[in-house]
N, C-alpha and C. Protein backbone atom coordinates (compact mmCIF):
# COMPACT_ATOMS: atom_id res chain seq x y z
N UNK A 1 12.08 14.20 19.29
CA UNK A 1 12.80 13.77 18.09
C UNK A 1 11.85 13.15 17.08
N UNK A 2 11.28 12.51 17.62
CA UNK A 2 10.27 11.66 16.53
C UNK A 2 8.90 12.32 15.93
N UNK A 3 8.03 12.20 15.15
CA UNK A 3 7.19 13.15 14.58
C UNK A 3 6.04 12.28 14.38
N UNK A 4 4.85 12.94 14.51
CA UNK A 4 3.11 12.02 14.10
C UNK A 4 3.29 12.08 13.04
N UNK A 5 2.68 11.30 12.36
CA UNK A 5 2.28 11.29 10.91
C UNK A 5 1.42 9.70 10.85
N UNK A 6 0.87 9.40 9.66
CA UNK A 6 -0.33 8.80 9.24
C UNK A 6 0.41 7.46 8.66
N UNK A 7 -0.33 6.54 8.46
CA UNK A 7 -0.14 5.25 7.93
C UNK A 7 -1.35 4.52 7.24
N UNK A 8 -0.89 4.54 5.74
CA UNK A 8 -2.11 4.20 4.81
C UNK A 8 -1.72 3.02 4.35
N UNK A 9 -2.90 2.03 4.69
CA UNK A 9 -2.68 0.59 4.47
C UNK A 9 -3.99 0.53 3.38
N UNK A 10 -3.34 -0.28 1.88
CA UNK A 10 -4.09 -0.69 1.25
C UNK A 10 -4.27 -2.38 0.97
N UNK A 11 -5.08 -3.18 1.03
CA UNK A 11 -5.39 -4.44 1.06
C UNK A 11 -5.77 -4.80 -0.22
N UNK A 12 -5.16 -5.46 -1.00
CA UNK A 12 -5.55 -6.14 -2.22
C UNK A 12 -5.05 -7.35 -2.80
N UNK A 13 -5.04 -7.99 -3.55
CA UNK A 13 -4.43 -9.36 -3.98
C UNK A 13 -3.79 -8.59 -5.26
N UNK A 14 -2.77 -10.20 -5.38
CA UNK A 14 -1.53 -10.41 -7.11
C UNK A 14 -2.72 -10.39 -8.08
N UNK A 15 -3.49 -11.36 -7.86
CA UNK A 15 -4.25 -11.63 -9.19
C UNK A 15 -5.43 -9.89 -9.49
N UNK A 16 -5.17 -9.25 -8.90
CA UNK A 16 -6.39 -7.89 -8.86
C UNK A 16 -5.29 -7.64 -10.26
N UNK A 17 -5.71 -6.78 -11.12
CA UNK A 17 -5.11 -6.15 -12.19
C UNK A 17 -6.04 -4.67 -12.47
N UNK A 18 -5.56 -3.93 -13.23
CA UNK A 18 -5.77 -2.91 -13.47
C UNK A 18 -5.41 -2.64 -15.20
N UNK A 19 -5.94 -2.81 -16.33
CA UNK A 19 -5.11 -2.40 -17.69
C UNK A 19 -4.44 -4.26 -17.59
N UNK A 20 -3.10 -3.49 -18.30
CA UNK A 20 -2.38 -4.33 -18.42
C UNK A 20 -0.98 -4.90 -16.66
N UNK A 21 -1.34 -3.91 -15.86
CA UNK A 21 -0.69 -4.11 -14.51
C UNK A 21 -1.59 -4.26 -13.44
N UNK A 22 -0.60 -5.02 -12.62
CA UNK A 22 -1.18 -5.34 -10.89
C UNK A 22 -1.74 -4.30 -10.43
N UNK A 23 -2.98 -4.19 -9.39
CA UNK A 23 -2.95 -3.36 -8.86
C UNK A 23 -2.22 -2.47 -8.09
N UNK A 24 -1.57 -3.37 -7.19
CA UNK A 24 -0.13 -2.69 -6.45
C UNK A 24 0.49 -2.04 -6.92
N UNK A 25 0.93 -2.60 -8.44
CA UNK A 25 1.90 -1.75 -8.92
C UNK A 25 1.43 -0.66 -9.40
N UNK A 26 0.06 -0.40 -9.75
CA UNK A 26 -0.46 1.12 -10.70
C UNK A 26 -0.58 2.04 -8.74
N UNK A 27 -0.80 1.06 -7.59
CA UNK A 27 -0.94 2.18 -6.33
C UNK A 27 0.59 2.63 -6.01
N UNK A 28 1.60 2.23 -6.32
CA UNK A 28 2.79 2.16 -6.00
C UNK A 28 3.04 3.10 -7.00
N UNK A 29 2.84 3.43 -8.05
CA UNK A 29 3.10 4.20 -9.49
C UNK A 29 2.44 5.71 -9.22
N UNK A 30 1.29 5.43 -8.69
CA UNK A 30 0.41 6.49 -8.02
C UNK A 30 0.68 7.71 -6.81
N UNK A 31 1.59 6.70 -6.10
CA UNK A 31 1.96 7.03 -4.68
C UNK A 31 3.58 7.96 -4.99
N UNK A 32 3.99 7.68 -5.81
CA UNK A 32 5.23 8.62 -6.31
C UNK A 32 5.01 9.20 -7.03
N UNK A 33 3.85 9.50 -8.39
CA UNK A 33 3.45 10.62 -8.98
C UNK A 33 3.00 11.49 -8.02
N UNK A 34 2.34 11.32 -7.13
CA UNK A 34 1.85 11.83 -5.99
C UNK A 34 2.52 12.65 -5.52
N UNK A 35 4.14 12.49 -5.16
CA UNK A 35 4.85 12.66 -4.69
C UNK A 35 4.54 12.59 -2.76
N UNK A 36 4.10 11.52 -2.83
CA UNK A 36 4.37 10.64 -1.07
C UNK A 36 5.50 10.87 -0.82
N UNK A 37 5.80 10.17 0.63
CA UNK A 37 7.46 10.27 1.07
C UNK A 37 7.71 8.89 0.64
N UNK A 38 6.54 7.73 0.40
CA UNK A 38 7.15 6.53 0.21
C UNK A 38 6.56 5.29 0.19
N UNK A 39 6.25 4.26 -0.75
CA UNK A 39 5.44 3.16 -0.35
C UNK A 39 5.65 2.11 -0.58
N UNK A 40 5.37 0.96 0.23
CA UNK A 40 5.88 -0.27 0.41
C UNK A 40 5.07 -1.72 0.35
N UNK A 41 5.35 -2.28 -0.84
CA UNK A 41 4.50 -3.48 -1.33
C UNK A 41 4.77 -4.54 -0.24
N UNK A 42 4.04 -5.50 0.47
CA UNK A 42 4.28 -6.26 1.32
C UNK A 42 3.52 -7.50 0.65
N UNK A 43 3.85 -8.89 0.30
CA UNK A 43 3.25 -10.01 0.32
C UNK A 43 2.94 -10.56 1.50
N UNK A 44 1.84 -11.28 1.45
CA UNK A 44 1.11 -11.82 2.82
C UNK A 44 1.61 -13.56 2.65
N UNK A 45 1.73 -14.54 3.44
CA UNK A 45 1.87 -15.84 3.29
C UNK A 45 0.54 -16.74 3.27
N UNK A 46 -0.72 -15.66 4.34
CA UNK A 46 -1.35 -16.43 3.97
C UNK A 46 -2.96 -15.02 4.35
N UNK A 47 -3.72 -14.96 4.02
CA UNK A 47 -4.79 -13.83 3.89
C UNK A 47 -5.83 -14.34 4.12
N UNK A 48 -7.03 -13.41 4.65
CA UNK A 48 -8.76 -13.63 3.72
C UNK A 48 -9.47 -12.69 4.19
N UNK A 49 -10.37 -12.24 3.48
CA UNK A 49 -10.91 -10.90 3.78
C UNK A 49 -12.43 -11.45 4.07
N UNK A 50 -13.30 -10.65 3.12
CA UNK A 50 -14.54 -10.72 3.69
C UNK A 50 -15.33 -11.54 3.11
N UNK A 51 -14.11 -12.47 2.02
CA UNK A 51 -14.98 -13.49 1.31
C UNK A 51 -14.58 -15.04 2.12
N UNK A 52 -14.85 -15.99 1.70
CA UNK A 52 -14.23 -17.42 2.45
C UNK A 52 -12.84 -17.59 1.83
N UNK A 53 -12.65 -16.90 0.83
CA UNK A 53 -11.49 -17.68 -0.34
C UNK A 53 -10.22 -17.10 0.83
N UNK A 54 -9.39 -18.15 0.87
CA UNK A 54 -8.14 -17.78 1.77
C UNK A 54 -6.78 -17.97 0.55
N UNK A 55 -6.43 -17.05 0.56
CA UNK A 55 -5.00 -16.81 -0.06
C UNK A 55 -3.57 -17.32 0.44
N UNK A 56 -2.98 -18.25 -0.38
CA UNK A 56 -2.15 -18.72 0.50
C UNK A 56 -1.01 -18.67 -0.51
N UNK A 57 0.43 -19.22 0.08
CA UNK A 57 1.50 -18.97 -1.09
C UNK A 57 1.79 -19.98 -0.99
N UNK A 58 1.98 -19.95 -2.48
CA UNK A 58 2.01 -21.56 -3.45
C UNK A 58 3.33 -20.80 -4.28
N UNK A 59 3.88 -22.12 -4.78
CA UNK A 59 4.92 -21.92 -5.74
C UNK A 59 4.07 -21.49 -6.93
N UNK A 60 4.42 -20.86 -7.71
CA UNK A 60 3.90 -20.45 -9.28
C UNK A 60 2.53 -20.20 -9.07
N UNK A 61 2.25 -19.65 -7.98
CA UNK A 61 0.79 -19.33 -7.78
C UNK A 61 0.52 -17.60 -7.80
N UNK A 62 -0.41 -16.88 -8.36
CA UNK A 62 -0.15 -15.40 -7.87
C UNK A 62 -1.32 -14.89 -7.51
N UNK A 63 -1.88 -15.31 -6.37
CA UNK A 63 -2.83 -15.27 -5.92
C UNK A 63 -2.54 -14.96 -4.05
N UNK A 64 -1.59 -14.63 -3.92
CA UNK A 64 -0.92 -13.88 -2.54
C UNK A 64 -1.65 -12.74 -1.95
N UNK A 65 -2.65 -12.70 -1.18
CA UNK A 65 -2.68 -11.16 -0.75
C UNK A 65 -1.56 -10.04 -0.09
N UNK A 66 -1.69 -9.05 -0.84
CA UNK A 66 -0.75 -7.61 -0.78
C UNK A 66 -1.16 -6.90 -0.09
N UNK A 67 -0.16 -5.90 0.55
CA UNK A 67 -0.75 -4.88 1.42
C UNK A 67 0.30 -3.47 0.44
N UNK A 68 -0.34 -2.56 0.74
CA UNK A 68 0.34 -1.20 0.40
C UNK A 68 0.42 -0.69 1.69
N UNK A 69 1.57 -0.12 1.85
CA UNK A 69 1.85 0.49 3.00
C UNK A 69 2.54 1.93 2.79
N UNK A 70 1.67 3.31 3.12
CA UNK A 70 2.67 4.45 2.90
C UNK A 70 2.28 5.57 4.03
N UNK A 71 3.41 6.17 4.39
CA UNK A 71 3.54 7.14 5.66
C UNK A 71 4.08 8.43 4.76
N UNK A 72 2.82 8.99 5.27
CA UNK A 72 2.81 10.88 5.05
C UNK A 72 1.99 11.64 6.18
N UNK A 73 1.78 12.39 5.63
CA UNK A 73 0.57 13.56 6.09
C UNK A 73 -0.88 12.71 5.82
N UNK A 74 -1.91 13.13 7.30
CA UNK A 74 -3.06 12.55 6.81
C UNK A 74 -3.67 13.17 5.58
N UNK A 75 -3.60 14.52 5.60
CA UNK A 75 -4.42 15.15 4.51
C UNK A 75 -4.05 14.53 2.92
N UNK A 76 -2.87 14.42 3.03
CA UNK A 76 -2.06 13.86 1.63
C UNK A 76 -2.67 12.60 1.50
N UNK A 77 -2.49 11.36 2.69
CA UNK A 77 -3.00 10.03 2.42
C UNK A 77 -4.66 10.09 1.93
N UNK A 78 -5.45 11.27 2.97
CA UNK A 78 -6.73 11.02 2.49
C UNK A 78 -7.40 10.89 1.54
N UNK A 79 -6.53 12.20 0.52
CA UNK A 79 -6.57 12.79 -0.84
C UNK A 79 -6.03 11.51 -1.71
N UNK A 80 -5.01 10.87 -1.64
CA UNK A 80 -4.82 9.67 -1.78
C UNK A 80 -5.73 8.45 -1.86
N UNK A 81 -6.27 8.69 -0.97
CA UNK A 81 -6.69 6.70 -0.98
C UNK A 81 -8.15 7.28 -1.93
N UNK A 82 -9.01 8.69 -1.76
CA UNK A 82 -10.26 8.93 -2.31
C UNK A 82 -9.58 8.98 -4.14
N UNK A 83 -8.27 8.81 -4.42
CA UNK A 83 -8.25 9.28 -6.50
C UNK A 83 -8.26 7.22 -6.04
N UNK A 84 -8.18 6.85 -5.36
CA UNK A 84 -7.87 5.39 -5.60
C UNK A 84 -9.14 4.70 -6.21
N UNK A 85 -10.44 5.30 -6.33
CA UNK A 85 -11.77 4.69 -6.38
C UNK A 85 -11.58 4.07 -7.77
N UNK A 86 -10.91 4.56 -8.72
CA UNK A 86 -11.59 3.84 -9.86
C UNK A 86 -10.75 2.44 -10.04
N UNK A 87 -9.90 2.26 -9.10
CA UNK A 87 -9.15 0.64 -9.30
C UNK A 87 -10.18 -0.38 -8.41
N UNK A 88 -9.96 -1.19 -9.55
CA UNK A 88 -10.86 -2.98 -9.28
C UNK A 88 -10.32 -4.01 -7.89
N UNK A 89 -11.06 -4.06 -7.35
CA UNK A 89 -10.32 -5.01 -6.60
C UNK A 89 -9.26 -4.70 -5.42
N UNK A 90 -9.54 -3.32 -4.92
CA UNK A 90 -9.21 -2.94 -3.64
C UNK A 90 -9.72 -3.69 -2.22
N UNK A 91 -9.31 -4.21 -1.33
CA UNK A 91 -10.33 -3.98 -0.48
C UNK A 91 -10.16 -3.08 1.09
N UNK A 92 -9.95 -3.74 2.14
CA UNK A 92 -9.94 -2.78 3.57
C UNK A 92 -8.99 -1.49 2.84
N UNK A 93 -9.42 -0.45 3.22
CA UNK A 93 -8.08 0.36 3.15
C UNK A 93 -8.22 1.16 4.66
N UNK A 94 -6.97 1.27 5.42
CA UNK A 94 -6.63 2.05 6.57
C UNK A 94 -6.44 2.90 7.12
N UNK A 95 -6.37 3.31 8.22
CA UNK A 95 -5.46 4.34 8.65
C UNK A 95 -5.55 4.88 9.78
N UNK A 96 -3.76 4.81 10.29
CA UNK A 96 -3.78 5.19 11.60
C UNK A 96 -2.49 5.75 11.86
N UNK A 97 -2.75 6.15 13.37
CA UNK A 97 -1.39 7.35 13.70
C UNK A 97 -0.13 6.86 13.72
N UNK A 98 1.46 7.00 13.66
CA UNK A 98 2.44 6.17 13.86
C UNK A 98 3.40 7.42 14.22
N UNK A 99 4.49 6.72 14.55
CA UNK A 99 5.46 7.69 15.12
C UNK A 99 6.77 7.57 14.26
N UNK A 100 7.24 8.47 14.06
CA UNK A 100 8.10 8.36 12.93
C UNK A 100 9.55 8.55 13.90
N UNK A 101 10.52 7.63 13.81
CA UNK A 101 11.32 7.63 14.99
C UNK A 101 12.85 7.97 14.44
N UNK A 102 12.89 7.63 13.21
CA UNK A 102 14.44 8.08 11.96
C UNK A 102 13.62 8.25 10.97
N UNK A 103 14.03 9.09 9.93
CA UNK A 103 13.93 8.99 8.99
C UNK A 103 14.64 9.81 7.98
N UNK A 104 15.24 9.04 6.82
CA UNK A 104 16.59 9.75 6.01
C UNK A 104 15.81 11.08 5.21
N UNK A 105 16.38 11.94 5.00
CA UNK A 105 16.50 13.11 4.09
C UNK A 105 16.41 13.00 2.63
N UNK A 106 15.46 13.45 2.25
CA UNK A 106 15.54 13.55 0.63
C UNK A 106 16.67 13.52 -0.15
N UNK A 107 17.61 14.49 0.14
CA UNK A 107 18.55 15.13 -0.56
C UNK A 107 20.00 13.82 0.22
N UNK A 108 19.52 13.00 0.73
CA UNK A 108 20.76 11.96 1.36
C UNK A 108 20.32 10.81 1.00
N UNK A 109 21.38 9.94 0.84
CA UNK A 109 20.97 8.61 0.77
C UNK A 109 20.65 7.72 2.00
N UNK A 110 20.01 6.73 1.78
CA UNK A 110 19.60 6.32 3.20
C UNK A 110 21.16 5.18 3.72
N UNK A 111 21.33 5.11 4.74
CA UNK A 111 22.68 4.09 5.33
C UNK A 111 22.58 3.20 5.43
């Protein structure tokens, strides 16, 4: 019943920008021009990558580290994360196998 498919995790912070928008939001903008099956902004409570600075959530603060999260085809994600190069302020990006156990139909709404 359930099917392989890929899981592309992108790592970046609120304060990363791109233009006049977040990064997240131009990978999230990206990921449906794309036409992905789907991707999912996640805030972190508290982060730190490969610098010392630790990200934490503060009221009126936007300095949260984000994750992008999207499940397709590897070939699709790969092709994916390589148009991602020219955005600022990416960092880990992922990927690994997952099992897809439901999942709704295009043409249906989800329940």
């Amino acid at each position: 019943m359930g099917s392989t498919m890929k899981l592309l995790r992108i790592y970046t912070d609120e304060a990363a920008f791109f233009g006049d928008r977040r990064v997240y939001q131009v990978i999230a903008i990206r990921a449906q021009e794309a036409g992905l099956a789907g991707a999912t902004v996640l805030q972190a409570l508290v982060g730190f990558g490969h610098t010392p600075h630790v990200h934490r959530h503060r009221v009126l603060d936007d300095d949260q580290s984000v994750v992008v999260e999207i499940v397709d085809e590897e070939d699709r994600l790969r092709a994916f994360a390589a148009a991602l190069s020219d955005l600022p302020d990416i960092g880990l990006i992922t990927l690994e196998e997952v099992e897809v156990l439901s999942q709704a139909r295009r043409d249906e709404p989800a329940p």
